[in-house]
PDB file of N, CA and C in Angstrom:
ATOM      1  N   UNK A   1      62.022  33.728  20.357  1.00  0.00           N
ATOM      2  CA  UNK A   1      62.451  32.344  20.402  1.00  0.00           C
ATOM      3  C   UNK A   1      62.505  31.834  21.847  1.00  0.00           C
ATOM      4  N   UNK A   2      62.844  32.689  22.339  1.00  0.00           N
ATOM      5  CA  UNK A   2      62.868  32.213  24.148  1.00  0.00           C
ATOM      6  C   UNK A   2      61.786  32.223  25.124  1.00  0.00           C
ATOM      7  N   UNK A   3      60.812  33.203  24.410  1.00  0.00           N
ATOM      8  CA  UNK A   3      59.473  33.798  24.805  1.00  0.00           C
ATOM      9  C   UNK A   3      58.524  32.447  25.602  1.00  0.00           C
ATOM     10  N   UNK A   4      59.184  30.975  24.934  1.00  0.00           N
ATOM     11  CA  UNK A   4      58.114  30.265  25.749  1.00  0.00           C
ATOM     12  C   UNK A   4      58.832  29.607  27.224  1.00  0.00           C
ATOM     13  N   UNK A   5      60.336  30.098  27.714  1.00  0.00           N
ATOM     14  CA  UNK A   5      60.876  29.739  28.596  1.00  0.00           C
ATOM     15  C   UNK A   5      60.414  29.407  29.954  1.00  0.00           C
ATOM     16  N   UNK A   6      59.724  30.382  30.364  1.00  0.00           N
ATOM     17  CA  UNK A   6      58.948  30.727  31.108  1.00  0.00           C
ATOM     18  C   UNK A   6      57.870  29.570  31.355  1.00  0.00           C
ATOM     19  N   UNK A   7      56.876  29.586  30.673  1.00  0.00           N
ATOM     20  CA  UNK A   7      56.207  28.742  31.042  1.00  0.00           C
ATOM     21  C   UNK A   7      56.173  27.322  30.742  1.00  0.00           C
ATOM     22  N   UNK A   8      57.723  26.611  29.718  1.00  0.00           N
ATOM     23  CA  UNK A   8      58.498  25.624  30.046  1.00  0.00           C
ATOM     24  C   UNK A   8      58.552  25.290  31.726  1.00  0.00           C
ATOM     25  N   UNK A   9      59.410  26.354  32.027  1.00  0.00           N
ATOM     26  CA  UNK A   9      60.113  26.148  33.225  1.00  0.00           C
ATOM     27  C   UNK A   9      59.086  25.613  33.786  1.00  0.00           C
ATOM     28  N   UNK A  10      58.242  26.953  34.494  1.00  0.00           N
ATOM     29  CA  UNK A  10      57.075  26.504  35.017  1.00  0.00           C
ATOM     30  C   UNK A  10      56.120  24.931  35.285  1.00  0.00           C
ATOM     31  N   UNK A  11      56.343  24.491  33.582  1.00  0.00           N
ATOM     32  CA  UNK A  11      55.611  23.390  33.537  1.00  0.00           C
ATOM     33  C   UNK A  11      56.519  22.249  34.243  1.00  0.00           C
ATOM     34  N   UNK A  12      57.476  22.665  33.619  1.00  0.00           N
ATOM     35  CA  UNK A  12      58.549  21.285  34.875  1.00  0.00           C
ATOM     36  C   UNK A  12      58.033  20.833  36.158  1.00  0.00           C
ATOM     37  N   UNK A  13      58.554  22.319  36.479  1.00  0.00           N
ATOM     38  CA  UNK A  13      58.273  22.704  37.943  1.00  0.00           C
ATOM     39  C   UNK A  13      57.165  21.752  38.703  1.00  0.00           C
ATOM     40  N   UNK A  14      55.691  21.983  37.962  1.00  0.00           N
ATOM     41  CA  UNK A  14      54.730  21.258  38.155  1.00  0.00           C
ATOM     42  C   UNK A  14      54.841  19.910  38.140  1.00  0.00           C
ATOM     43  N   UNK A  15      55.101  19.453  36.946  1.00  0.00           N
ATOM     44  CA  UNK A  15      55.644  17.724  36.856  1.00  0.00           C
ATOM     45  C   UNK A  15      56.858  17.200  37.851  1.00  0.00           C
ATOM     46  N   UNK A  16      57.463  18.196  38.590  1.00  0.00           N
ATOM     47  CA  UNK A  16      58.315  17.836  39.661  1.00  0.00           C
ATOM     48  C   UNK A  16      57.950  17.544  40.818  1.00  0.00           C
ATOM     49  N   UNK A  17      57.339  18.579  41.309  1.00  0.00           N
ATOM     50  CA  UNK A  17      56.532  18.710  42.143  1.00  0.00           C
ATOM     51  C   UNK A  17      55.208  19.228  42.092  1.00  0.00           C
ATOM     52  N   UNK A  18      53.987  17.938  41.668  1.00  0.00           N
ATOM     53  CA  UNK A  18      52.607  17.878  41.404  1.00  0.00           C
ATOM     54  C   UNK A  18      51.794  18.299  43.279  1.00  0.00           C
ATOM     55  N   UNK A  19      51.159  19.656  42.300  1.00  0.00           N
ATOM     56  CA  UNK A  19      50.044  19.492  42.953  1.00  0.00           C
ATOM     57  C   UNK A  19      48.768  18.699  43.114  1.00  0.00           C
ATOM     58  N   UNK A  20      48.036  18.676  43.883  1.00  0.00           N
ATOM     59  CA  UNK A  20      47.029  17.959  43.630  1.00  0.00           C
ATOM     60  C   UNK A  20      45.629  18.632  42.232  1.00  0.00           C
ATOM     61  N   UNK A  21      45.678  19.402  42.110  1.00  0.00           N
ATOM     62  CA  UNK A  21      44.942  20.555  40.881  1.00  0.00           C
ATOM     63  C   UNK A  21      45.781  20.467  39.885  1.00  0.00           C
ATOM     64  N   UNK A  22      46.944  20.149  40.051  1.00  0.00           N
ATOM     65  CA  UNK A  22      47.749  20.049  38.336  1.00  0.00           C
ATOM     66  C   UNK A  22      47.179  18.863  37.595  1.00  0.00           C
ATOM     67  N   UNK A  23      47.172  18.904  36.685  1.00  0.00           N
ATOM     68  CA  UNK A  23      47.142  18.327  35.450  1.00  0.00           C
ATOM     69  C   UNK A  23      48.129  17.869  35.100  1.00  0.00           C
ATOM     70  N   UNK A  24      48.412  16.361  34.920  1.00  0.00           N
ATOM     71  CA  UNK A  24      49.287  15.450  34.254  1.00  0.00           C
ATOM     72  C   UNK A  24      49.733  15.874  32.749  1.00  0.00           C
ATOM     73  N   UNK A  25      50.992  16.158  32.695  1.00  0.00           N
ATOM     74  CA  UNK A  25      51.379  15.882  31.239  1.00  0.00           C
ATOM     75  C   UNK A  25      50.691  14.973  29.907  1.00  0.00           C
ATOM     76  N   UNK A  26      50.677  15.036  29.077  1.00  0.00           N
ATOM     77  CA  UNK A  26      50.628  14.493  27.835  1.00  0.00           C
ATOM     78  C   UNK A  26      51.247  14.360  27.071  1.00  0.00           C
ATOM     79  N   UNK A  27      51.287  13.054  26.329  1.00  0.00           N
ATOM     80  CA  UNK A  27      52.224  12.855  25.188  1.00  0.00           C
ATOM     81  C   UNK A  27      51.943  14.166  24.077  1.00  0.00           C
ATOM     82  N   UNK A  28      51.040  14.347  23.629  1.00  0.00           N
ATOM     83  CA  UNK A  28      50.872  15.671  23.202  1.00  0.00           C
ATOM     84  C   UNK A  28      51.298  17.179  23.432  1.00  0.00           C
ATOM     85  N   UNK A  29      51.370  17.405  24.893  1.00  0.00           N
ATOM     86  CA  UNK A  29      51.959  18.509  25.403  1.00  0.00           C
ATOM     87  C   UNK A  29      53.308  18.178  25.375  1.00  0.00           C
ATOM     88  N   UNK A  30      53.466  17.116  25.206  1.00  0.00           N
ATOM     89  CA  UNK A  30      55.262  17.168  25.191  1.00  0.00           C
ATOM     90  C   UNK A  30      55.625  17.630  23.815  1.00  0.00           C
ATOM     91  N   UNK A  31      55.094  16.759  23.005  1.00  0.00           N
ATOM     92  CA  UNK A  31      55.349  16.694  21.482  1.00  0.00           C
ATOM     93  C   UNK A  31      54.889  18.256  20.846  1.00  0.00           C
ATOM     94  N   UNK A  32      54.097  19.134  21.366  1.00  0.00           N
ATOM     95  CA  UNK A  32      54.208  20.441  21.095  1.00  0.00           C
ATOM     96  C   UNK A  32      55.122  21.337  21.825  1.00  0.00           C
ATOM     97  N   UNK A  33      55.651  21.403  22.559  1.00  0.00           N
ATOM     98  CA  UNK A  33      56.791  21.964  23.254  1.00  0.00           C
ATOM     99  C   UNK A  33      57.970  21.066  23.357  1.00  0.00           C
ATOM    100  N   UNK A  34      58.319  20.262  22.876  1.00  0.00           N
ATOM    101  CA  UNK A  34      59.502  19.825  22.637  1.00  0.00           C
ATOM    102  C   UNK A  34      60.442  20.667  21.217  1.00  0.00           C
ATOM    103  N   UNK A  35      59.653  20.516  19.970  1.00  0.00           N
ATOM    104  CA  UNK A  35      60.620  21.763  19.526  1.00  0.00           C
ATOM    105  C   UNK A  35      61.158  23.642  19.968  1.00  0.00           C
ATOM    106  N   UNK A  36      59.985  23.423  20.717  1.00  0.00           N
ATOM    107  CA  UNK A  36      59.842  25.231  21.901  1.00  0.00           C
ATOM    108  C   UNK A  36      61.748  24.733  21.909  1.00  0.00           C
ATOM    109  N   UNK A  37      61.516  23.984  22.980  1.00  0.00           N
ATOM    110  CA  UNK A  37      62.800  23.376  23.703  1.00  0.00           C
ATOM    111  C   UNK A  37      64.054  23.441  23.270  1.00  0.00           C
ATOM    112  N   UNK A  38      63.965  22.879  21.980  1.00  0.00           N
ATOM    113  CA  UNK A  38      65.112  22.684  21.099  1.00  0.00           C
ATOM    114  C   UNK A  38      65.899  23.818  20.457  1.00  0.00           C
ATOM    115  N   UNK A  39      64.755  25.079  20.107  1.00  0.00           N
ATOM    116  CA  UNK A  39      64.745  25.887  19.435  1.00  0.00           C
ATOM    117  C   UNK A  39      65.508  26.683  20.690  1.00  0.00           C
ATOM    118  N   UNK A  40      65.268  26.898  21.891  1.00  0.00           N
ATOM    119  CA  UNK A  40      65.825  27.826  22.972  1.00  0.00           C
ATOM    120  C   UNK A  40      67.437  27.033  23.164  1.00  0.00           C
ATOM    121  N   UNK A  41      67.370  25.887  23.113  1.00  0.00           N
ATOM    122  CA  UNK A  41      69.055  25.297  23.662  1.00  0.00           C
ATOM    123  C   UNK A  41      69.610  25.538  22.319  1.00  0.00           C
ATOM    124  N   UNK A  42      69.315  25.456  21.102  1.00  0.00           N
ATOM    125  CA  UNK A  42      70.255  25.912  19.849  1.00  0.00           C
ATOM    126  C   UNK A  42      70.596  27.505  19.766  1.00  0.00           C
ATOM    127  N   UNK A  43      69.472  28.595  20.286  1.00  0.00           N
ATOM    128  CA  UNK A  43      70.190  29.488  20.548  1.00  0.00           C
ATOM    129  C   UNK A  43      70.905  30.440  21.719  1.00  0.00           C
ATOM    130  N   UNK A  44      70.687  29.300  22.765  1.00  0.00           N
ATOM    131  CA  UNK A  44      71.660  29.221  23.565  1.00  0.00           C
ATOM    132  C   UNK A  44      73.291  29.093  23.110  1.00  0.00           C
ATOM    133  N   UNK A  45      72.951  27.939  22.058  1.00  0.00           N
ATOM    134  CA  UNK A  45      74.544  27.284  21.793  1.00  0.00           C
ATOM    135  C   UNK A  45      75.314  28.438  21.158  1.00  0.00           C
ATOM    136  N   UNK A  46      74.249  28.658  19.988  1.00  0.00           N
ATOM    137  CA  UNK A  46      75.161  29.848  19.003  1.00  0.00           C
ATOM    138  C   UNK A  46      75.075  31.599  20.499  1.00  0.00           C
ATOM    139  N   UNK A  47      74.591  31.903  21.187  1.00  0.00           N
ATOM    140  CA  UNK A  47      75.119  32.895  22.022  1.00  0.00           C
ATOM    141  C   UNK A  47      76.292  32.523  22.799  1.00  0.00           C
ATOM    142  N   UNK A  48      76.464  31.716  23.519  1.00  0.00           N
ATOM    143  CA  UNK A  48      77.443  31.472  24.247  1.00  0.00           C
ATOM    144  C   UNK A  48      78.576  31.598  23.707  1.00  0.00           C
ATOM    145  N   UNK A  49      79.220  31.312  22.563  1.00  0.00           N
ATOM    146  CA  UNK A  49      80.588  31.845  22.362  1.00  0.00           C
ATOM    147  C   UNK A  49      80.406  33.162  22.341  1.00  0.00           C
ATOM    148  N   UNK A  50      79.648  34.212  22.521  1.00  0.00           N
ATOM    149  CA  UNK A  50      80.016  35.264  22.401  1.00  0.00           C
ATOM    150  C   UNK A  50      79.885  36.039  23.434  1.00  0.00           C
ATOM    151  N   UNK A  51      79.609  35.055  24.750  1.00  0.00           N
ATOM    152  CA  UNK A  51      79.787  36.006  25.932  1.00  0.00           C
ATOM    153  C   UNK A  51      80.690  36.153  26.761  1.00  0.00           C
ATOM    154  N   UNK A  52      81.199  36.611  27.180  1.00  0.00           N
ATOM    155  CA  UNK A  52      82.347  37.124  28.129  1.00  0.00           C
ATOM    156  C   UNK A  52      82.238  36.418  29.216  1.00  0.00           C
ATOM    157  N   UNK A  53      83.555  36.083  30.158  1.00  0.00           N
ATOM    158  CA  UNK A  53      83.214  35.100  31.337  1.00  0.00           C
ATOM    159  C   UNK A  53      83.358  36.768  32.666  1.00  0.00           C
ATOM    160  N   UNK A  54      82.175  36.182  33.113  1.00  0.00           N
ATOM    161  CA  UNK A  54      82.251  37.464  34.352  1.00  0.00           C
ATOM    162  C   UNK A  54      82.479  36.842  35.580  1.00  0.00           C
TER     163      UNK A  54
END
């Protein structure tokens, strides 16, 4: 479920700070990784009560 975090992040990263060789987002690339997205912060939500504060 988290497996696509990574190259989430990554893609931010890029749309933050564009190289000149990057490739612009798409409404499409959003709309396929937007449930990625959703799916990683919901099981975020349900882990967090069960971790310990260090």
């Amino acid at each position: 479920m988290v497996r696509p975090f990574g190259r989430l992040r990554r893609t931010r990263n890029d749309a933050d700070y564009p190289r000149l060789d990057t490739p612009e987002l798409s409404a499409e690339d959003i709309a396929e990784d937007l449930p990625k997205a959703k799916e990683i912060v919901a099981a975020m939500q349900r882990l967090l009560p069960h971790l310990q504060p260090w």
